[in-house]
PDB file of N, CA and C in Angstrom:
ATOM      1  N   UNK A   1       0.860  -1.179   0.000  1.00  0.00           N
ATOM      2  CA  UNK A   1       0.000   0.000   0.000  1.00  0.00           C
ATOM      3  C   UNK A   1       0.898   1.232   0.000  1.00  0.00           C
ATOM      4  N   UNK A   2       0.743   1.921  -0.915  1.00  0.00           N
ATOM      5  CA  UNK A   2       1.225   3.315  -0.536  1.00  0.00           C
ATOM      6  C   UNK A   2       0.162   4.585  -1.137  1.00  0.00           C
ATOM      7  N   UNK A   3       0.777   5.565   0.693  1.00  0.00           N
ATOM      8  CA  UNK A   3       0.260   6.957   0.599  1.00  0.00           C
ATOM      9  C   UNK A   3       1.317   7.690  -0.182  1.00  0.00           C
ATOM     10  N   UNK A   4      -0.143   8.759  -0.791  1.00  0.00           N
ATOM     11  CA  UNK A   4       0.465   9.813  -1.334  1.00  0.00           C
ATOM     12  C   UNK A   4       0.191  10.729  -1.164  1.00  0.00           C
ATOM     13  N   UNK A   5       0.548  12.349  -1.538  1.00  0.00           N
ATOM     14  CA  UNK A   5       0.318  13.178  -1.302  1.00  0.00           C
ATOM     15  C   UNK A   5      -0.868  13.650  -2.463  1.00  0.00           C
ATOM     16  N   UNK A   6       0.253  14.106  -3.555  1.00  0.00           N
ATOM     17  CA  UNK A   6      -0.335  14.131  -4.625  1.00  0.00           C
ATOM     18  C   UNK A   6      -1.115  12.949  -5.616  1.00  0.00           C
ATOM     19  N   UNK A   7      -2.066  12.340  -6.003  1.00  0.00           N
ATOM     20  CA  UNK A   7      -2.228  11.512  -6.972  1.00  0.00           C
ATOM     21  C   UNK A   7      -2.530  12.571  -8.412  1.00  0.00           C
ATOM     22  N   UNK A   8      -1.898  11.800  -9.746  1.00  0.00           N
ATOM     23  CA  UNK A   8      -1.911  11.914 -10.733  1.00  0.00           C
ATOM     24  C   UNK A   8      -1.719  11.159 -11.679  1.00  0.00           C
ATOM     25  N   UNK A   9      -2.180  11.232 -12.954  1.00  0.00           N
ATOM     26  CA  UNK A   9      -2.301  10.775 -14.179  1.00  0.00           C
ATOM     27  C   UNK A   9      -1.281   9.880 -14.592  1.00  0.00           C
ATOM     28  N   UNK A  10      -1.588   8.504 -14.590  1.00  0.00           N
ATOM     29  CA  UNK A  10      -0.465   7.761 -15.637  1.00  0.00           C
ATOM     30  C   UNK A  10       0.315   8.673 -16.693  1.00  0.00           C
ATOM     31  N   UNK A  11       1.732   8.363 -16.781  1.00  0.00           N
ATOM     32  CA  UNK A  11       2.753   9.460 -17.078  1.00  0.00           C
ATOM     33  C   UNK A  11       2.736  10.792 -17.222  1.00  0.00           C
ATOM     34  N   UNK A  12       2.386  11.399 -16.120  1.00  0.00           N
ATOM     35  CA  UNK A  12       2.240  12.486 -15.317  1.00  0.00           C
ATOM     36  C   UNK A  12       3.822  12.895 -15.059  1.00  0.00           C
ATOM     37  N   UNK A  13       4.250  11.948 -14.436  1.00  0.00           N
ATOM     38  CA  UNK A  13       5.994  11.968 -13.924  1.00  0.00           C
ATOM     39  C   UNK A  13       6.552  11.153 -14.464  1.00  0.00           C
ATOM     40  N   UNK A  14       7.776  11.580 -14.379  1.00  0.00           N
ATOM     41  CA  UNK A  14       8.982  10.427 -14.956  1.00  0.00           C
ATOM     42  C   UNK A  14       9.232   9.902 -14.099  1.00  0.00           C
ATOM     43  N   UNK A  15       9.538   8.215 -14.994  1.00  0.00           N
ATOM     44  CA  UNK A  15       9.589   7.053 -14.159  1.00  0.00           C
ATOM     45  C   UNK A  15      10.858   7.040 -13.151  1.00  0.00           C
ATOM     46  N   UNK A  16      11.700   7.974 -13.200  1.00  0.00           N
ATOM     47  CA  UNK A  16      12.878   7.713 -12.978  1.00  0.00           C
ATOM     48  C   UNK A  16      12.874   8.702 -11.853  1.00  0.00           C
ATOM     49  N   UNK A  17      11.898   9.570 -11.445  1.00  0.00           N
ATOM     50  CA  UNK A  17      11.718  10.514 -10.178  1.00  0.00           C
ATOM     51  C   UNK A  17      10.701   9.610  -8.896  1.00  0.00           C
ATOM     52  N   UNK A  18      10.448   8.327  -9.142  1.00  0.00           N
ATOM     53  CA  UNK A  18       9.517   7.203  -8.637  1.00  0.00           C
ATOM     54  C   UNK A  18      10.677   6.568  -7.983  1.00  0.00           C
ATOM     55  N   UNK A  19      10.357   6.938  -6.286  1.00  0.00           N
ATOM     56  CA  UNK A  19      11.397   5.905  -5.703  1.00  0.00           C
ATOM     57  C   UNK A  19      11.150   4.372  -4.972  1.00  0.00           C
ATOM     58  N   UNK A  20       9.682   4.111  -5.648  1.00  0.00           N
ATOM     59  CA  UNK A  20       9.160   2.994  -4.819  1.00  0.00           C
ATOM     60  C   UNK A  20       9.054   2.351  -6.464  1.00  0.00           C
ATOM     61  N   UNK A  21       9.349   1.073  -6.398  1.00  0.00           N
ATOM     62  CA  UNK A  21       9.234   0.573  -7.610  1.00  0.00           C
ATOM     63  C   UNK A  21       7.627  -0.397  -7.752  1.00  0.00           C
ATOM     64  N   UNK A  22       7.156   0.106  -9.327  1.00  0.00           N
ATOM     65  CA  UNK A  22       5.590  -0.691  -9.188  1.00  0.00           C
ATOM     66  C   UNK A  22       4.821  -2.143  -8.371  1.00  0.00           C
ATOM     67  N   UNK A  23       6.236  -2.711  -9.281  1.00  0.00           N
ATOM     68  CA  UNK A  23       5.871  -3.944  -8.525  1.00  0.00           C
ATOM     69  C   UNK A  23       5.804  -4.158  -7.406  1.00  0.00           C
ATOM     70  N   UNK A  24       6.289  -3.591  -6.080  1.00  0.00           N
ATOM     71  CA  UNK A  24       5.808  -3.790  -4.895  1.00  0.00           C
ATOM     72  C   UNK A  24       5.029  -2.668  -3.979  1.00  0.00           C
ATOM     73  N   UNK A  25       3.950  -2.230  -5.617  1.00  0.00           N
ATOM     74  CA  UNK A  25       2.654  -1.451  -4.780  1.00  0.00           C
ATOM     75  C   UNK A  25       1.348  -2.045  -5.634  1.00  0.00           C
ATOM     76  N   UNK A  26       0.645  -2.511  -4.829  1.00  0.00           N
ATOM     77  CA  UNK A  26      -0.395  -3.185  -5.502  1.00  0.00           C
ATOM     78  C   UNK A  26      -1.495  -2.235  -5.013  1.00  0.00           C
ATOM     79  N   UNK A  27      -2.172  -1.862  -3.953  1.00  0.00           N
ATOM     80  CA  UNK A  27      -3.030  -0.010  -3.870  1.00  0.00           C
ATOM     81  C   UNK A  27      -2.066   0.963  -3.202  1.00  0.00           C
ATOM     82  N   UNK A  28      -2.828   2.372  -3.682  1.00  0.00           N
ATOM     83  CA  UNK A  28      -2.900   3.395  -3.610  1.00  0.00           C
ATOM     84  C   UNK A  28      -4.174   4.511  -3.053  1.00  0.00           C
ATOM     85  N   UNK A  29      -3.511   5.001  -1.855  1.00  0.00           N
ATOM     86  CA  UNK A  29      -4.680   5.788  -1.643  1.00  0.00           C
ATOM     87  C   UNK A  29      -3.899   7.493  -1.707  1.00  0.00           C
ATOM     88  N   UNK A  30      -4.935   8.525  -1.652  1.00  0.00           N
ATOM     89  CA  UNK A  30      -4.616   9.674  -1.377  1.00  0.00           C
ATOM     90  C   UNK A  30      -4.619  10.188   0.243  1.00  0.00           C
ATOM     91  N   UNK A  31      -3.985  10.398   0.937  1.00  0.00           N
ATOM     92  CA  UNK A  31      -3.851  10.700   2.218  1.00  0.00           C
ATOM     93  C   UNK A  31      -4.466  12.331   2.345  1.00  0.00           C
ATOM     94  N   UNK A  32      -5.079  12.752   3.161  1.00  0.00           N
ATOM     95  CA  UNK A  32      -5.113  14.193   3.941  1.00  0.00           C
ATOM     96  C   UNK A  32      -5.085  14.673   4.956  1.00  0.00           C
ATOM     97  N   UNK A  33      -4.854  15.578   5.186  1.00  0.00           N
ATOM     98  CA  UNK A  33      -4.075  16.840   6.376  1.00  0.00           C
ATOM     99  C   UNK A  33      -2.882  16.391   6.534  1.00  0.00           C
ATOM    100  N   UNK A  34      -1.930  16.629   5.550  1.00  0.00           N
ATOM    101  CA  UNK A  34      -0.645  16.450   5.741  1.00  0.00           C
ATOM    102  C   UNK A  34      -0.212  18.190   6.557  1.00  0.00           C
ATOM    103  N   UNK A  35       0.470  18.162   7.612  1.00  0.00           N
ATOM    104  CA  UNK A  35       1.363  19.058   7.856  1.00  0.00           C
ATOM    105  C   UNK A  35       2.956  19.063   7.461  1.00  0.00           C
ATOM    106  N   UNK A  36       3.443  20.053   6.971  1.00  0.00           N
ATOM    107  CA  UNK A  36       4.679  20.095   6.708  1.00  0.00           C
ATOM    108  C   UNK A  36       5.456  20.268   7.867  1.00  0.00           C
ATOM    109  N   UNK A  37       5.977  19.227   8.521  1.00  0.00           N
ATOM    110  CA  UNK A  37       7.119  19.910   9.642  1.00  0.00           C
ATOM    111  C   UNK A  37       8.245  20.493   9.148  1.00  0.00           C
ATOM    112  N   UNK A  38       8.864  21.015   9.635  1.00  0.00           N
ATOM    113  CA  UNK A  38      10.567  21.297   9.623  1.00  0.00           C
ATOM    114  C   UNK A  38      11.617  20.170  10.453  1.00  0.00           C
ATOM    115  N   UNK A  39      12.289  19.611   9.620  1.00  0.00           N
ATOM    116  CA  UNK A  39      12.793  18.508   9.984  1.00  0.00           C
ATOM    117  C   UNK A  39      14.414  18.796  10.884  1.00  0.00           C
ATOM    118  N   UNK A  40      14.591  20.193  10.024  1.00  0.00           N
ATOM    119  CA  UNK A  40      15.568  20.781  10.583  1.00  0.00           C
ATOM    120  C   UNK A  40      15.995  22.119  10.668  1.00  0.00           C
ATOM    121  N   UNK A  41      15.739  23.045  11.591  1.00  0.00           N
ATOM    122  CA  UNK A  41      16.259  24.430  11.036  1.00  0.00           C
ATOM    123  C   UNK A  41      17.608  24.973  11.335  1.00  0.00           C
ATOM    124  N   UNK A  42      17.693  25.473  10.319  1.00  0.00           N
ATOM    125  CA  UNK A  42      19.179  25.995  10.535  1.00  0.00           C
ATOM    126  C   UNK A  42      19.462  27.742  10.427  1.00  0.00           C
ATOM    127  N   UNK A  43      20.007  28.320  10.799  1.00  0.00           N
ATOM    128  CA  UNK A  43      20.073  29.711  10.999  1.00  0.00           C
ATOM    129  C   UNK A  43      21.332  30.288  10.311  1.00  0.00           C
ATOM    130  N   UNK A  44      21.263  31.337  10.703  1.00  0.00           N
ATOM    131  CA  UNK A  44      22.933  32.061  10.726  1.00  0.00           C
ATOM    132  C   UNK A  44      22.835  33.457  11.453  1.00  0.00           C
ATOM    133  N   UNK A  45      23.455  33.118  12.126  1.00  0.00           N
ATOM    134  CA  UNK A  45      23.754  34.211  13.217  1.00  0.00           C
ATOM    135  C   UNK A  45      24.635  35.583  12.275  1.00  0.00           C
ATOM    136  N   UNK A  46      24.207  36.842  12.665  1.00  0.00           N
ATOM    137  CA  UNK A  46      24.490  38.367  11.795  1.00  0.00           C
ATOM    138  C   UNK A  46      25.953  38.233  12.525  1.00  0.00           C
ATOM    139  N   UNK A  47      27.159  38.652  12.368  1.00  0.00           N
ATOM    140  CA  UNK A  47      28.130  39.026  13.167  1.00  0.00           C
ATOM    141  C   UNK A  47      28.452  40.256  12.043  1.00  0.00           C
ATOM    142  N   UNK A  48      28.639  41.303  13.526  1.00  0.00           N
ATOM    143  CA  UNK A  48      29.048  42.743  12.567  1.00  0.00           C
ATOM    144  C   UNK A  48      29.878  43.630  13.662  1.00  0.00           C
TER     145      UNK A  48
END
């Protein structure tokens, strides 16, 4: 099973931007209320 964010159209995307390979997804659903976290923030401190 795999979630997605987006669903779209048979060759919509290139096959080669697909990191789960077909054969080991037999359904598909569309998922919702995804929140975007921040996985990491990074800064930079002003020095003057």
């Amino acid at each position: 099973i795999a979630e997605v964010e987006h669903l779209v159209e048979p060759g919509e995307i290139d096959p080669d931007h697909i990191h789960v390979p077909g054969i080991y997804v037999h359904r598909i659903f569309q998922g919702s209320g995804y929140e975007k976290r921040i996985e990491k923030k990074t800064v930079k401190i002003e020095r003057g």
